[in-house]
N, C-alpha and C. Protein backbone atom coordinates (compact mmCIF):
# COMPACT_ATOMS: atom_id res chain seq x y z
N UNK A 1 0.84 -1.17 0.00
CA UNK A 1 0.00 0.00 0.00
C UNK A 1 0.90 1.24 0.00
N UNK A 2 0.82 2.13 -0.87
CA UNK A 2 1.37 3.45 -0.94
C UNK A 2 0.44 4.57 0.05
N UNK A 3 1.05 5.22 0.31
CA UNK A 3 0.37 6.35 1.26
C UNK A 3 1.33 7.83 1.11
N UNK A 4 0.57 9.00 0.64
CA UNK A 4 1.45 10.05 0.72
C UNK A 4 1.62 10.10 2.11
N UNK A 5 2.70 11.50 2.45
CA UNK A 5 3.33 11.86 3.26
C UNK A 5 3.82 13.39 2.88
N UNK A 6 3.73 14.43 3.42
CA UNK A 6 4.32 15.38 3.96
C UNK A 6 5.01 15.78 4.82
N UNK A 7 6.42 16.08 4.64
CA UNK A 7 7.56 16.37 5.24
C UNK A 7 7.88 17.79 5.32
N UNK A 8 8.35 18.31 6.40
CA UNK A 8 8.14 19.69 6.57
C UNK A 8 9.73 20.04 7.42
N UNK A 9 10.28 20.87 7.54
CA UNK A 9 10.85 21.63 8.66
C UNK A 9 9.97 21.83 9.74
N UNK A 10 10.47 21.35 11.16
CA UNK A 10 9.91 22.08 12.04
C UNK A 10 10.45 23.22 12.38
N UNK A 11 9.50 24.18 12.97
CA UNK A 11 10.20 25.53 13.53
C UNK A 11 11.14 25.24 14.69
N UNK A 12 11.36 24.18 15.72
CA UNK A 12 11.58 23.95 16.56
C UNK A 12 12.66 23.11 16.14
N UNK A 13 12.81 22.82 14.88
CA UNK A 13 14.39 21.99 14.87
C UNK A 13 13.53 20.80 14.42
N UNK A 14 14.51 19.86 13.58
CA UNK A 14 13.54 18.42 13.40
C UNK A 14 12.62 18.83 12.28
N UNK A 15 11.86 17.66 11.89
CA UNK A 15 11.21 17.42 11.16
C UNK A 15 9.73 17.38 11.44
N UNK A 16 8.86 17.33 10.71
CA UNK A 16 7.40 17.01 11.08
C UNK A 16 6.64 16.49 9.96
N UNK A 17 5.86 15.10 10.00
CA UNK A 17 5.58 14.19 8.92
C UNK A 17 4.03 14.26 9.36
N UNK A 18 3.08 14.83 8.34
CA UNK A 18 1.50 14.48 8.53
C UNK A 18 1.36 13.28 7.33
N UNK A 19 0.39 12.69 7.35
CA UNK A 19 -0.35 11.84 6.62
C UNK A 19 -2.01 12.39 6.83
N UNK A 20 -2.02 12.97 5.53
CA UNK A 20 -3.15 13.64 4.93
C UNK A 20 -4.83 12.56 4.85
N UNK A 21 -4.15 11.42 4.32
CA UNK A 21 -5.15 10.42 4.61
C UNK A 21 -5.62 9.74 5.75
N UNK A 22 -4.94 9.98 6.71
CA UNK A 22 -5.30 9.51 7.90
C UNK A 22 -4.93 10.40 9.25
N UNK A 23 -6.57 11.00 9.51
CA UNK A 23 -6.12 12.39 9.83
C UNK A 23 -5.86 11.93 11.42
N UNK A 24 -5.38 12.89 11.82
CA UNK A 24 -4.07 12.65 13.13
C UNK A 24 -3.13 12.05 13.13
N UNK A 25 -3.11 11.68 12.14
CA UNK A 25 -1.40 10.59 11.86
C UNK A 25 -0.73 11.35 11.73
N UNK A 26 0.75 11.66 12.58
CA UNK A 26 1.60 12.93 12.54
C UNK A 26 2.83 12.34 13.34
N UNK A 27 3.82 12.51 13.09
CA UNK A 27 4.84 12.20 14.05
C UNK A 27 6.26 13.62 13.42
N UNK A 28 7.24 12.80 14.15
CA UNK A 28 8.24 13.95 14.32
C UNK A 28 9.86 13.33 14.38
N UNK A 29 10.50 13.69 13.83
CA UNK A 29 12.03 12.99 13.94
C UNK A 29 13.09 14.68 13.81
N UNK A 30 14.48 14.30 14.22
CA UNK A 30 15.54 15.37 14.21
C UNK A 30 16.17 15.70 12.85
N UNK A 31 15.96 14.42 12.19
CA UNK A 31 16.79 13.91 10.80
C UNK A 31 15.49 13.86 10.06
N UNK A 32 15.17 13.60 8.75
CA UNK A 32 14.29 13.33 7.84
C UNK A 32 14.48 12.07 7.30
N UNK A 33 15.39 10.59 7.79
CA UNK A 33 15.46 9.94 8.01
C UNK A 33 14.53 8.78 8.99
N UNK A 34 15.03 9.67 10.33
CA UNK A 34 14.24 9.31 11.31
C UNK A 34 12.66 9.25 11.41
N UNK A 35 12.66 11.02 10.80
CA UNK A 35 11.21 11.32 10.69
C UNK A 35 10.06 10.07 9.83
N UNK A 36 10.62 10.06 8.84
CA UNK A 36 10.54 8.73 7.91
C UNK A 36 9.98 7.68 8.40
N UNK A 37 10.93 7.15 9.42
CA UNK A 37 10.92 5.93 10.15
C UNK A 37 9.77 5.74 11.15
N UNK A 38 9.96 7.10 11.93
CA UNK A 38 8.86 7.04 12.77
C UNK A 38 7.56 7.39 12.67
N UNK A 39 7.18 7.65 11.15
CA UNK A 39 5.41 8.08 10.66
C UNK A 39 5.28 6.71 9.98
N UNK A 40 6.39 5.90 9.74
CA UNK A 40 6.04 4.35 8.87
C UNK A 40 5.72 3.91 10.04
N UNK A 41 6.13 4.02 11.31
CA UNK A 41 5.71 3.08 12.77
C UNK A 41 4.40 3.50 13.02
N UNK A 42 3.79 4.91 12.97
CA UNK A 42 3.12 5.91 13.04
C UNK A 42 1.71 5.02 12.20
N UNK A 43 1.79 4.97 11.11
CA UNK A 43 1.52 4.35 10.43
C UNK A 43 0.63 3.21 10.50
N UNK A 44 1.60 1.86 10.66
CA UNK A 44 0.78 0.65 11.54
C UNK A 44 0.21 0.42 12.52
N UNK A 45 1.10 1.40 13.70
CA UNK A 45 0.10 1.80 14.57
C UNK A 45 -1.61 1.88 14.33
N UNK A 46 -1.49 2.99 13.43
CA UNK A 46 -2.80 3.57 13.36
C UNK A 46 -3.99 2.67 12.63
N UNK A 47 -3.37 2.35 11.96
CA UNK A 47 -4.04 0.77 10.84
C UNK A 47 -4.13 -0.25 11.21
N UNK A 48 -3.50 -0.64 12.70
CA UNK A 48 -3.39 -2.04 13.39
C UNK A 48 -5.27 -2.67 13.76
N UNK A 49 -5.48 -1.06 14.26
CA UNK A 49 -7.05 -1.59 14.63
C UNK A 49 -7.81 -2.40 13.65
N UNK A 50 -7.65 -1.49 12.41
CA UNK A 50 -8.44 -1.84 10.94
C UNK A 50 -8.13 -3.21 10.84
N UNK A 51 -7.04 -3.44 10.82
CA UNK A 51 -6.49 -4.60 10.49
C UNK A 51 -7.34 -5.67 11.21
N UNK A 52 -6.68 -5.53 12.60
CA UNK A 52 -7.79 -6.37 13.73
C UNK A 52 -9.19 -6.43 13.82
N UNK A 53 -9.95 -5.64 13.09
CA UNK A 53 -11.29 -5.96 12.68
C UNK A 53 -11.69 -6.65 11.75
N UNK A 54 -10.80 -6.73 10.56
CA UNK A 54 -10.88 -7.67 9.83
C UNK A 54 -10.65 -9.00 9.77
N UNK A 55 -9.34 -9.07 10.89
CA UNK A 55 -9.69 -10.26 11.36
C UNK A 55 -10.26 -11.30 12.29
N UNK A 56 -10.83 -10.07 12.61
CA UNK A 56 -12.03 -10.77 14.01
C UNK A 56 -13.25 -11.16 12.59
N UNK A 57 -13.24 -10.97 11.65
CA UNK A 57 -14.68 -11.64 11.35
C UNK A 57 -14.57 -13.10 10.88
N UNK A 58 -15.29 -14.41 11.52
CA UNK A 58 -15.05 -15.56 11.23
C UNK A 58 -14.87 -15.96 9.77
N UNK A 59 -15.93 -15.47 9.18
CA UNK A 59 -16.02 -15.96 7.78
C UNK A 59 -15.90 -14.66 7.07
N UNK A 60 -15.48 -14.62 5.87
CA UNK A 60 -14.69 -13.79 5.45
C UNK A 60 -15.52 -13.52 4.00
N UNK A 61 -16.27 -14.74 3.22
CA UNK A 61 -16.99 -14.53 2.18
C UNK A 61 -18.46 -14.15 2.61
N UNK A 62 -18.86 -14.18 3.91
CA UNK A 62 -20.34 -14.05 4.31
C UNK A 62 -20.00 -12.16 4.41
N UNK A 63 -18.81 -12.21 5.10
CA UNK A 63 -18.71 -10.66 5.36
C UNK A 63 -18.79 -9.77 4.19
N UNK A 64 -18.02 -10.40 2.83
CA UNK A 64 -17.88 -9.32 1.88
C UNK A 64 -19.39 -9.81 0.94
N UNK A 65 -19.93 -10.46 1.27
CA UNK A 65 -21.71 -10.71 0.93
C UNK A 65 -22.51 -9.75 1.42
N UNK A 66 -22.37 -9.54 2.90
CA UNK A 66 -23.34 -8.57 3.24
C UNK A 66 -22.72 -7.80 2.79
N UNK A 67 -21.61 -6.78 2.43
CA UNK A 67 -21.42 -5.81 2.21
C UNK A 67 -21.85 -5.50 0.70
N UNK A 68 -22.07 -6.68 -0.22
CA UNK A 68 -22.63 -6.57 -1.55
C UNK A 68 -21.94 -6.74 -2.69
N UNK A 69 -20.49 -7.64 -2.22
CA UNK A 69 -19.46 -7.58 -2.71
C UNK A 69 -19.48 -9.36 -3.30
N UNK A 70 -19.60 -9.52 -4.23
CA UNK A 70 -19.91 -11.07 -4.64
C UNK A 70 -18.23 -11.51 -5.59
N UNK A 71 -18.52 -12.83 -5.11
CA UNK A 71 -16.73 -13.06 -5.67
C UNK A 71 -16.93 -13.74 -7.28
């Protein structure tokens, strides 16, 4: 999965990384390296839930049925 990213100067020194698509996703590094690193952690974090809902559903073809989604 690709995901933009915005990288900025902070005023305060460091970096500052939003993710536009997933709003409050924001982190911060010294380097633009780091910064990098820590909005990709930033990242799964934030998507871990999603993730875990999908796999809480037992059956997986009944789910994308109700949703109207036929294979």
């Amino acid at each position: 999965m690709k995901i933009k990213i915005y990288l900025e100067p902070s005023d305060e020194g460091g970096y500052t990384v939003i993710v536009p698509s997933l709003p409050g996703c924001i982190s911060e590094g010294e380097t633009k390296d780091e910064a990098i690193k820590n909005i990709n952690e930033a990242i799964e974090l934030y998507l871990e839930p999603v993730e875990d809902d999908v796999l809480a559903v037992s059956n997986a073809k009944e789910y994308f049925n109700y949703l109207g989604m036929q294979n």
